[in-house]
C-alpha atoms as a PDB file:
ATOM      1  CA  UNK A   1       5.825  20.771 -14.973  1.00  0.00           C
ATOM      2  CA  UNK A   2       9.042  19.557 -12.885  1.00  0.00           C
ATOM      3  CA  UNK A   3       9.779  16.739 -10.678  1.00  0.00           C
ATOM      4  CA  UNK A   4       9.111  19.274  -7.524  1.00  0.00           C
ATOM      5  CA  UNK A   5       6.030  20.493  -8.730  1.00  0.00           C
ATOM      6  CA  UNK A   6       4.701  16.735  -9.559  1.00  0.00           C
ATOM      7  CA  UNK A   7       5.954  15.700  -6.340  1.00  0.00           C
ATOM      8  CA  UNK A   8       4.160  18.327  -4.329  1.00  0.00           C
ATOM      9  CA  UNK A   9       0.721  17.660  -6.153  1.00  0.00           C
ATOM     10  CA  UNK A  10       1.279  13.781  -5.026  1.00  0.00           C
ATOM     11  CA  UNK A  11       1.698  14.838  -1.421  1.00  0.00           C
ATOM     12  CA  UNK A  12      -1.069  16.915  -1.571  1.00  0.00           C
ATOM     13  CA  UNK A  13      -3.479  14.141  -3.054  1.00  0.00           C
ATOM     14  CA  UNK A  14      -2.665  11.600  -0.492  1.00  0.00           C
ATOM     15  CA  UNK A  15      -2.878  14.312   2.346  1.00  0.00           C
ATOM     16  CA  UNK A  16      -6.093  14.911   0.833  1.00  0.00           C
ATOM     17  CA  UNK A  17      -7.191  10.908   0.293  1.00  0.00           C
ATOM     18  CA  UNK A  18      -6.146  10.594   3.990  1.00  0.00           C
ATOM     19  CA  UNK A  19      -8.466  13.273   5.516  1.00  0.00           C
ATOM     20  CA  UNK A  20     -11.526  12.833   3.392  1.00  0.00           C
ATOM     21  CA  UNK A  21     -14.272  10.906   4.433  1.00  0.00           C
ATOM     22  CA  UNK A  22     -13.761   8.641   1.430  1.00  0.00           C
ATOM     23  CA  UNK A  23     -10.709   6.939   3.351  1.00  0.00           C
ATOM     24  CA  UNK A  24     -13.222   6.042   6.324  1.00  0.00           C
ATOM     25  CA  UNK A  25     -14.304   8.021   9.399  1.00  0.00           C
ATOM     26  CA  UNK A  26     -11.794   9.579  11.531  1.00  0.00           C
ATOM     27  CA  UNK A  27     -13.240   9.766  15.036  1.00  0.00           C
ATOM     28  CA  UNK A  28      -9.576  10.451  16.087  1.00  0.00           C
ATOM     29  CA  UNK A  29     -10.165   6.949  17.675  1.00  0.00           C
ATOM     30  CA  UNK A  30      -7.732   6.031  14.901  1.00  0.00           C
ATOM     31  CA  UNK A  31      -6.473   6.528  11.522  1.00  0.00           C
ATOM     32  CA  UNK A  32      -8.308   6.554   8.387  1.00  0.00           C
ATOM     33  CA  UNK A  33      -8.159   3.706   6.487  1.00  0.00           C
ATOM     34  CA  UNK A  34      -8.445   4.497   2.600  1.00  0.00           C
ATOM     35  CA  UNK A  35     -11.070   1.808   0.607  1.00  0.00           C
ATOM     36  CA  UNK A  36      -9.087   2.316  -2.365  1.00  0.00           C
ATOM     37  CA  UNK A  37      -4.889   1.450  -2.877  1.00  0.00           C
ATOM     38  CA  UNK A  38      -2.883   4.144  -2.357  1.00  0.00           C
ATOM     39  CA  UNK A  39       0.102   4.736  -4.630  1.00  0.00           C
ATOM     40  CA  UNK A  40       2.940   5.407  -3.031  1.00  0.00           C
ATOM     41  CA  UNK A  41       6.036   7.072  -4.061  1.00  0.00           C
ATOM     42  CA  UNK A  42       9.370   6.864  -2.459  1.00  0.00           C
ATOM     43  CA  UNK A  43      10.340   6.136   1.295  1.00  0.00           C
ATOM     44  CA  UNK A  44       9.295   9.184   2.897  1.00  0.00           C
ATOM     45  CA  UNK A  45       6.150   8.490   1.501  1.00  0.00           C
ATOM     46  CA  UNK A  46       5.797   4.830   2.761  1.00  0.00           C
ATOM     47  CA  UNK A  47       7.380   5.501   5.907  1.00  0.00           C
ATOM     48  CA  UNK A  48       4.739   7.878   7.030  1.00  0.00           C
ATOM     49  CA  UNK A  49       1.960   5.831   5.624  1.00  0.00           C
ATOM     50  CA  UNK A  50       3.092   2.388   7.697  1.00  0.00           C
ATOM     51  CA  UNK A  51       3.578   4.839  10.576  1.00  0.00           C
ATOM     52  CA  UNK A  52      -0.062   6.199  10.411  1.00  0.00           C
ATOM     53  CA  UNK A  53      -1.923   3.071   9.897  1.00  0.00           C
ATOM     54  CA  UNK A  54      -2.485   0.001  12.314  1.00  0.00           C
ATOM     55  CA  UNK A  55      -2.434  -2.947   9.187  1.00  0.00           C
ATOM     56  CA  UNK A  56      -0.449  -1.798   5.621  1.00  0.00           C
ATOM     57  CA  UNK A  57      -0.602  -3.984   2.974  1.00  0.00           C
ATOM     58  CA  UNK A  58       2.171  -3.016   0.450  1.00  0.00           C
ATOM     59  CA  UNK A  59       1.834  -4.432  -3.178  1.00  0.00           C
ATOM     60  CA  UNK A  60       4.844  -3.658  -4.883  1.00  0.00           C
ATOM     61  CA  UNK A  61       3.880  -4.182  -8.765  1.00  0.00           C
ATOM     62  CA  UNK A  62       4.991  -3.569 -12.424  1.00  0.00           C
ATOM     63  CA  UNK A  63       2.534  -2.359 -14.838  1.00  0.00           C
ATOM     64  CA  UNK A  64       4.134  -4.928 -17.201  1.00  0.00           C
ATOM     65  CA  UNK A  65       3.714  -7.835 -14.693  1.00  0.00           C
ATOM     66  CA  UNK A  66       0.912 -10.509 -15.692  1.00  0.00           C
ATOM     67  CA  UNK A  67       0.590 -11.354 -11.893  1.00  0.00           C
ATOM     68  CA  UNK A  68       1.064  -7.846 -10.591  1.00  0.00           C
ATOM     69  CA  UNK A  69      -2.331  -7.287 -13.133  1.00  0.00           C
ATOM     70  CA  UNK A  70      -4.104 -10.505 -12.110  1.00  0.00           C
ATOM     71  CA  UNK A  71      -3.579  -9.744  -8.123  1.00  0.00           C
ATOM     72  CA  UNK A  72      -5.288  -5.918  -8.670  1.00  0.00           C
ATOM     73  CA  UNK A  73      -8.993  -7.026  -8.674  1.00  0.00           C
ATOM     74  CA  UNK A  74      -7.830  -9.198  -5.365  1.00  0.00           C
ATOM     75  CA  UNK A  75      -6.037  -5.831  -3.796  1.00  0.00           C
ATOM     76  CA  UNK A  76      -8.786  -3.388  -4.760  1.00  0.00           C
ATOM     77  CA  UNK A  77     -10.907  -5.598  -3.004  1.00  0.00           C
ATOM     78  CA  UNK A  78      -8.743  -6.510   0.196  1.00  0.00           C
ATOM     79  CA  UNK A  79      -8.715  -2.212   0.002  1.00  0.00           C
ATOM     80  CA  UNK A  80     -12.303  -2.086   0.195  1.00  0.00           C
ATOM     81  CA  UNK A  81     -13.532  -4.982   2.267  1.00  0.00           C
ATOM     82  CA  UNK A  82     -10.853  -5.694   5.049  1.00  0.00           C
ATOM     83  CA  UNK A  83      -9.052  -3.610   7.899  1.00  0.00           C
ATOM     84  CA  UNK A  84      -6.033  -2.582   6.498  1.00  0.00           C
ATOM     85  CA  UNK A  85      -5.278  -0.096   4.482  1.00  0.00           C
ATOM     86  CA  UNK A  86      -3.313  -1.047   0.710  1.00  0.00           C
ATOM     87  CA  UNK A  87      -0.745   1.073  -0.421  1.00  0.00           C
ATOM     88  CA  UNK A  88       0.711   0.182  -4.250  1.00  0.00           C
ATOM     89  CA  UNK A  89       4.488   0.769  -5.049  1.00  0.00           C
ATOM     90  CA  UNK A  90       5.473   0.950  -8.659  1.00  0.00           C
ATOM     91  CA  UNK A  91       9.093  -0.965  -8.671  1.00  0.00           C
ATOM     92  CA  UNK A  92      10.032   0.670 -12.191  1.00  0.00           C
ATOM     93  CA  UNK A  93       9.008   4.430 -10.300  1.00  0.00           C
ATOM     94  CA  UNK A  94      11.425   3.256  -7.586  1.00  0.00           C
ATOM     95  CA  UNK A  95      13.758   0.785  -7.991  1.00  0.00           C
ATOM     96  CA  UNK A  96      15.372   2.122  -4.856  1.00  0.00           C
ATOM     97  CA  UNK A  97      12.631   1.336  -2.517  1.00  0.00           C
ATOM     98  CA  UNK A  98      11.927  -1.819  -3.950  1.00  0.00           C
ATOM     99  CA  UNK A  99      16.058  -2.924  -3.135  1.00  0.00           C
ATOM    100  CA  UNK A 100      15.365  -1.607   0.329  1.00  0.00           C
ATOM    101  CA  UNK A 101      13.011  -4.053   0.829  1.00  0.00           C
ATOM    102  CA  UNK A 102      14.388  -6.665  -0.534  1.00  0.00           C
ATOM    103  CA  UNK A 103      11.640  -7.066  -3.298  1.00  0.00           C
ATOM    104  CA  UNK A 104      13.383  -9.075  -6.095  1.00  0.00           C
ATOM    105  CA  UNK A 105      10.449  -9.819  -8.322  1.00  0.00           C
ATOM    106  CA  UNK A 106       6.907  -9.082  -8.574  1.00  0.00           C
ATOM    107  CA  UNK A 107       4.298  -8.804  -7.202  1.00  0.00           C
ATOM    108  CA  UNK A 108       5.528  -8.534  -3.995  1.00  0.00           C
ATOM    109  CA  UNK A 109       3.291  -8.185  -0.899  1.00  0.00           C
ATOM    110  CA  UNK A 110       4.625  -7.137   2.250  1.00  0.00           C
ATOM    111  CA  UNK A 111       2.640  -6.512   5.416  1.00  0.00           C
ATOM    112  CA  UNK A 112       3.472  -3.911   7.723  1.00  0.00           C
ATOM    113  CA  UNK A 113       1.777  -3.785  11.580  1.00  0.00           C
ATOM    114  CA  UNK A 114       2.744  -0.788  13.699  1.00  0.00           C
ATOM    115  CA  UNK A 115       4.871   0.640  11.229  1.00  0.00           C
ATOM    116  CA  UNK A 116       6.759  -2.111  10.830  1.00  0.00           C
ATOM    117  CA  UNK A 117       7.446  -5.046   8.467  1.00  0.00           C
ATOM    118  CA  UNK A 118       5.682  -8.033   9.648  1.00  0.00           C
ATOM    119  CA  UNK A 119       4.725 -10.625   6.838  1.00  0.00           C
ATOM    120  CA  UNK A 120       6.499 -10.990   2.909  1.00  0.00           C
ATOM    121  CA  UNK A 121       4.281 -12.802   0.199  1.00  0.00           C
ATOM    122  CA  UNK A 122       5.879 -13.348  -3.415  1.00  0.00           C
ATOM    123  CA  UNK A 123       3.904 -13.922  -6.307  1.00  0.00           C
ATOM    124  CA  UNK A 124       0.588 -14.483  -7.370  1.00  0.00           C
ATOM    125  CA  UNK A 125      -1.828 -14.499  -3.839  1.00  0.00           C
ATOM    126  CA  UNK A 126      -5.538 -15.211  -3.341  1.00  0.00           C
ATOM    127  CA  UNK A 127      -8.059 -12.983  -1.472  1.00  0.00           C
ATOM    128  CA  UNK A 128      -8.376 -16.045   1.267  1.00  0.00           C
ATOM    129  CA  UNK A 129      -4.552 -16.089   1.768  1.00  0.00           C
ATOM    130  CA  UNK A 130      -4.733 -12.544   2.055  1.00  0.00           C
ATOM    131  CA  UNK A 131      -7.464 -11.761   4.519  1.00  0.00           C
ATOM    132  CA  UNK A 132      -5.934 -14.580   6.408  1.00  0.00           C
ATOM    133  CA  UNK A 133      -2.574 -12.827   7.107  1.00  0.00           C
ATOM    134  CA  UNK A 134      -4.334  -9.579   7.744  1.00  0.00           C
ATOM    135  CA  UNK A 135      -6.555 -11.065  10.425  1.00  0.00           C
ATOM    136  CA  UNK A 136      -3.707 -12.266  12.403  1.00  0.00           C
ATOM    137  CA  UNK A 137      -2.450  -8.564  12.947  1.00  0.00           C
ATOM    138  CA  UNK A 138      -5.796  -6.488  12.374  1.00  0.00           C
END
């Protein structure tokens, strides 16, 4: 299987987590909001995922990270339980994205409201801290 082909099942698969009732109803009121991360994959990707949700929660992670594996239970829940939506960002799968953003270890958190950047947390976080910073733009 190459690259392209991979690339295009990804798309599909998130086109497909986004429109199923799974990711919450879509009343056209506005955008689904997934209960699970998301993993996303390259800018394109995150770009149009900030754009078409109100509160984005971007864990940038490395499956060899201690903390990136200790904050998951706390993610998968803030996925499940809060308003915003939690996308995950592999920083070995793209190193690029990560220096984009300025992520220079992990985990890094980074908030995006209204498709933009709005709030950075580095390191190890706890579900309070979390829900707290969501709350102020949910």
């Amino acid at each position: 299987m190459t690259d392209d082909e991979l690339e295009e099942i990804r798309r599909k698969k998130l086109n497909e987590l986004r429109n199923t009732g799974e990711a919450g109803s879509n009343d056209g009121s506005e955008p689904a909001r997934a209960s699970e991360p998301i993993s996303v994959d390259g800018k394109p990707e995150l770009t149009d995922t900030a754009a078409e949700h109100d509160v984005l929660l971007v864990d940038f992670y490395a499956d060899w990270c201690g903390p990136c594996q200790m904050l998951e239970p706390v993610v998968e829940t803030i996925a499940a339980e809060t308003a915003a939506t939690v996308a995950k960002v592999d920083v070995d799968a793209n190193q690029q994205l990560a220096a984009e953003y300025g992520v220079r270890g992990v985990p890094t958190l980074l908030l995006f409201a209204d498709g933009e950047p709005v709030e950075r947390l580095v390191g190890m976080q706890d579900e309070a801290q979390l829900r707290s910073v969501i709350e102020e733009y949910a």
